[in-house]
C-alpha atoms as a PDB file:
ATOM      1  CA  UNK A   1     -35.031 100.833  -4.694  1.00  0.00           C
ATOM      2  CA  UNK A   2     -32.963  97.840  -4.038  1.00  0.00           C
ATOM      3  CA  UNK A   3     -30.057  99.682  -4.671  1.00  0.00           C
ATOM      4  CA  UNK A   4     -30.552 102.345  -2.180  1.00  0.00           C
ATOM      5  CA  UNK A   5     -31.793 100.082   0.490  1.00  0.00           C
ATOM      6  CA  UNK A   6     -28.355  98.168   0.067  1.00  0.00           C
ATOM      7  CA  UNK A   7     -26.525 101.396   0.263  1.00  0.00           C
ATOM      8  CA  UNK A   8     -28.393 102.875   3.224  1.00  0.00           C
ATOM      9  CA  UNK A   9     -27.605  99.667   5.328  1.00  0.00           C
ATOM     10  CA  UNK A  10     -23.924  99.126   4.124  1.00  0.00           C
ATOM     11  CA  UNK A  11     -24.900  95.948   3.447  1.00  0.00           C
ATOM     12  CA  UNK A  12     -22.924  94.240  -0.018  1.00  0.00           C
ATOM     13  CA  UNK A  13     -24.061  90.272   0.510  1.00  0.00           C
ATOM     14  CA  UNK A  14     -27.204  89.168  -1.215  1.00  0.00           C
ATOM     15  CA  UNK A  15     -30.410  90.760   0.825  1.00  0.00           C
ATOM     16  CA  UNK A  16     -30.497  93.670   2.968  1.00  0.00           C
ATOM     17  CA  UNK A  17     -30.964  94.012   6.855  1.00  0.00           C
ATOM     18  CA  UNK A  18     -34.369  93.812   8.441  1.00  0.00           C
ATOM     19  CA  UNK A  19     -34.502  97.883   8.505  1.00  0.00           C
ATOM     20  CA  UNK A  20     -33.962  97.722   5.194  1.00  0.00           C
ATOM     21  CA  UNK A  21     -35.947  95.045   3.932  1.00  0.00           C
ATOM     22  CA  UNK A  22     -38.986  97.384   5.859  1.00  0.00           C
ATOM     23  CA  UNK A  23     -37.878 100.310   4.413  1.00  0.00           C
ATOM     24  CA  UNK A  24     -38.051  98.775   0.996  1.00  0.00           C
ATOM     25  CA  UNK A  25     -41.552  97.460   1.670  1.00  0.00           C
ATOM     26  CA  UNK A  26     -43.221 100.009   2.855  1.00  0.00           C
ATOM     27  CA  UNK A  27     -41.905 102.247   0.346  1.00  0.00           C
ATOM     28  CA  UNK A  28     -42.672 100.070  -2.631  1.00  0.00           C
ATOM     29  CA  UNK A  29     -46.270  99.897  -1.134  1.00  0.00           C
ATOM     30  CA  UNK A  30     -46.350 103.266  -1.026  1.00  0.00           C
ATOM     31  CA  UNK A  31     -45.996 104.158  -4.196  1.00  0.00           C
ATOM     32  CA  UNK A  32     -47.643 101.637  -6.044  1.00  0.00           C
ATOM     33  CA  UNK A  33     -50.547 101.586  -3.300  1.00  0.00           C
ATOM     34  CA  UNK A  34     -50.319  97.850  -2.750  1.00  0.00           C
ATOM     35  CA  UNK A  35     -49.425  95.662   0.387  1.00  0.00           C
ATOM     36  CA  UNK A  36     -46.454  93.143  -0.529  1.00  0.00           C
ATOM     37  CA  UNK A  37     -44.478  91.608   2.239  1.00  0.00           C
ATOM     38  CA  UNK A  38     -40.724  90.904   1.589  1.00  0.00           C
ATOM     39  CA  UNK A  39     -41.407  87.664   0.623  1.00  0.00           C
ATOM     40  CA  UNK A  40     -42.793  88.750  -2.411  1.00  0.00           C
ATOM     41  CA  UNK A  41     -39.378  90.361  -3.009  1.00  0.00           C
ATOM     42  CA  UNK A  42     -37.319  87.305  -1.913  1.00  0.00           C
ATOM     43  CA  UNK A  43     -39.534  85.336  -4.227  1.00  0.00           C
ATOM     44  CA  UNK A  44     -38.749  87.598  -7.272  1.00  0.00           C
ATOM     45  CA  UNK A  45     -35.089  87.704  -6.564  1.00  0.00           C
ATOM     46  CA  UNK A  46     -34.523  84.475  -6.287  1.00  0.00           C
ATOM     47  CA  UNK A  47     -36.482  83.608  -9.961  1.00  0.00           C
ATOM     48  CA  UNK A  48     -34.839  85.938 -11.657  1.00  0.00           C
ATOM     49  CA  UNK A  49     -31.244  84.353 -10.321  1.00  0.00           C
ATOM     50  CA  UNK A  50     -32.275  81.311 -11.290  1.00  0.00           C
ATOM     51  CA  UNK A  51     -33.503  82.308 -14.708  1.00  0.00           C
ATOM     52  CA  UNK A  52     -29.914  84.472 -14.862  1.00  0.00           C
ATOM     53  CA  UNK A  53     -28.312  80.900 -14.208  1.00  0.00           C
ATOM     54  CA  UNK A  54     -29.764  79.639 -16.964  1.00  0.00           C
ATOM     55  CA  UNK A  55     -29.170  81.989 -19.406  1.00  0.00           C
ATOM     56  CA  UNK A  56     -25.506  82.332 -18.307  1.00  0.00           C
ATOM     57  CA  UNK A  57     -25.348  78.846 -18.473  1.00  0.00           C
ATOM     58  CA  UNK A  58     -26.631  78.334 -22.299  1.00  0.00           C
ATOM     59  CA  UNK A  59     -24.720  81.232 -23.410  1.00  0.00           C
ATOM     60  CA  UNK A  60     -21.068  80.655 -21.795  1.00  0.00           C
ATOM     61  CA  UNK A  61     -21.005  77.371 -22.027  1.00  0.00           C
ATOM     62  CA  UNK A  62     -22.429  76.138 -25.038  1.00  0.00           C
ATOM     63  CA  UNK A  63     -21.237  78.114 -27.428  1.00  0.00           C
ATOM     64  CA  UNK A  64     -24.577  79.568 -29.250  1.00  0.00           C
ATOM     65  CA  UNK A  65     -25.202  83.666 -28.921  1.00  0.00           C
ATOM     66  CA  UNK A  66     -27.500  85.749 -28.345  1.00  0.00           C
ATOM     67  CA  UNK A  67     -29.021  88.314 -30.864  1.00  0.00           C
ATOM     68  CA  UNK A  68     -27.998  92.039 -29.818  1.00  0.00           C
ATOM     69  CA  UNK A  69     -30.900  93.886 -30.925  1.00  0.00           C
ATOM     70  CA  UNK A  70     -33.817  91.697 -29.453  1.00  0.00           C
ATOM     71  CA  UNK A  71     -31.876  89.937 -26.565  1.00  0.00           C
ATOM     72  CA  UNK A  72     -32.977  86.642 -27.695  1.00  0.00           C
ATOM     73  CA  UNK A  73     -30.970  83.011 -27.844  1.00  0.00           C
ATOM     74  CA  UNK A  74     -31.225  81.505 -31.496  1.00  0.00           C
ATOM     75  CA  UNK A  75     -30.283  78.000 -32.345  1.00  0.00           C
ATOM     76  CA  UNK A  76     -31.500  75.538 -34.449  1.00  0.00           C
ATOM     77  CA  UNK A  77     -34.192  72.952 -33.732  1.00  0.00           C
ATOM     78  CA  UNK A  78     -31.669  70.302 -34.337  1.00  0.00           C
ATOM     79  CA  UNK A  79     -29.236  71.925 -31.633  1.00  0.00           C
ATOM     80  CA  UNK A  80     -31.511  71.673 -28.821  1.00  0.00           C
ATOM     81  CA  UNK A  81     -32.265  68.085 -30.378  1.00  0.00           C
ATOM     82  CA  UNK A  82     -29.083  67.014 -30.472  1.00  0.00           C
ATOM     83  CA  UNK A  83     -28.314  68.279 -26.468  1.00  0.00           C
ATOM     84  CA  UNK A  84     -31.256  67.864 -25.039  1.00  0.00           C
ATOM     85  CA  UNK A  85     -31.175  70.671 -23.098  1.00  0.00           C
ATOM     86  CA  UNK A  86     -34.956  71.325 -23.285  1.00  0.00           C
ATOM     87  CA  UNK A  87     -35.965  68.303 -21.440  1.00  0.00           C
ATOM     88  CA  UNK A  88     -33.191  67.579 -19.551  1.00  0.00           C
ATOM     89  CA  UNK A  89     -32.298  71.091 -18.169  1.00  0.00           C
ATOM     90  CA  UNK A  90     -35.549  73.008 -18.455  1.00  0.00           C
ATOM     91  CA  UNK A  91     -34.928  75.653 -20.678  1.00  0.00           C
ATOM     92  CA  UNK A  92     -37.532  75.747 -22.778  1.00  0.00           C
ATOM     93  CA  UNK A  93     -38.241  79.296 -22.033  1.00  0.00           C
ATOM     94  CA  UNK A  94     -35.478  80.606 -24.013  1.00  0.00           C
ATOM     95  CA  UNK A  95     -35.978  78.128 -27.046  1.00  0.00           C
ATOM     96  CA  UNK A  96     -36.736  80.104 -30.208  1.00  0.00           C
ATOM     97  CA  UNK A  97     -38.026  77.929 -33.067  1.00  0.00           C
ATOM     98  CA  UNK A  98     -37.083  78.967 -37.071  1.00  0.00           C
END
């Protein structure tokens, strides 16, 4: 829905006019019979970028991967140990014990 909102406005930078941003709304309560505001949306989008950042950030610059079939980010206990990533960062979310 994003996606067509962006495309019905012309608009390419981050969130959509205020037609759109309507639009969206309305239709999204619509259809799941609810009654969001856009802030809900803004709120959402801007987690999930900053969840994205951290991701990106553990897997392009540190060297560990991520597991193709389930999506998840294995290292070792002693590699978070030894960075300290976990406390100092906050990404304890995508710390998977063995």
């Amino acid at each position: 829905m994003f996606d067509e909102v962006i495309a019905m406005n012309n608009y390419t930078i981050k969130h959509p006019t205020s037609i759109g941003r309507d639009y969206m709304v309305e239709k999204f309560n619509q259809v799941f019979n609810m009654n969001r505001t856009y802030v809900f949306f803004k709120n959402k989008h801007d987690e999930l970028k900053k969840s994205y950042k951290g991701w990106k950030f553990l897997t392009h610059k540190t060297g560990i991967s991520v597991d193709p079939k389930t999506s998840m980010i294995f290292a070792y206990d002693v590699w978070w140990r030894e960075r300290e990533f976990v406390s100092t960062h906050n990404f304890s979310t995508y710390q998977n014990k063995f």
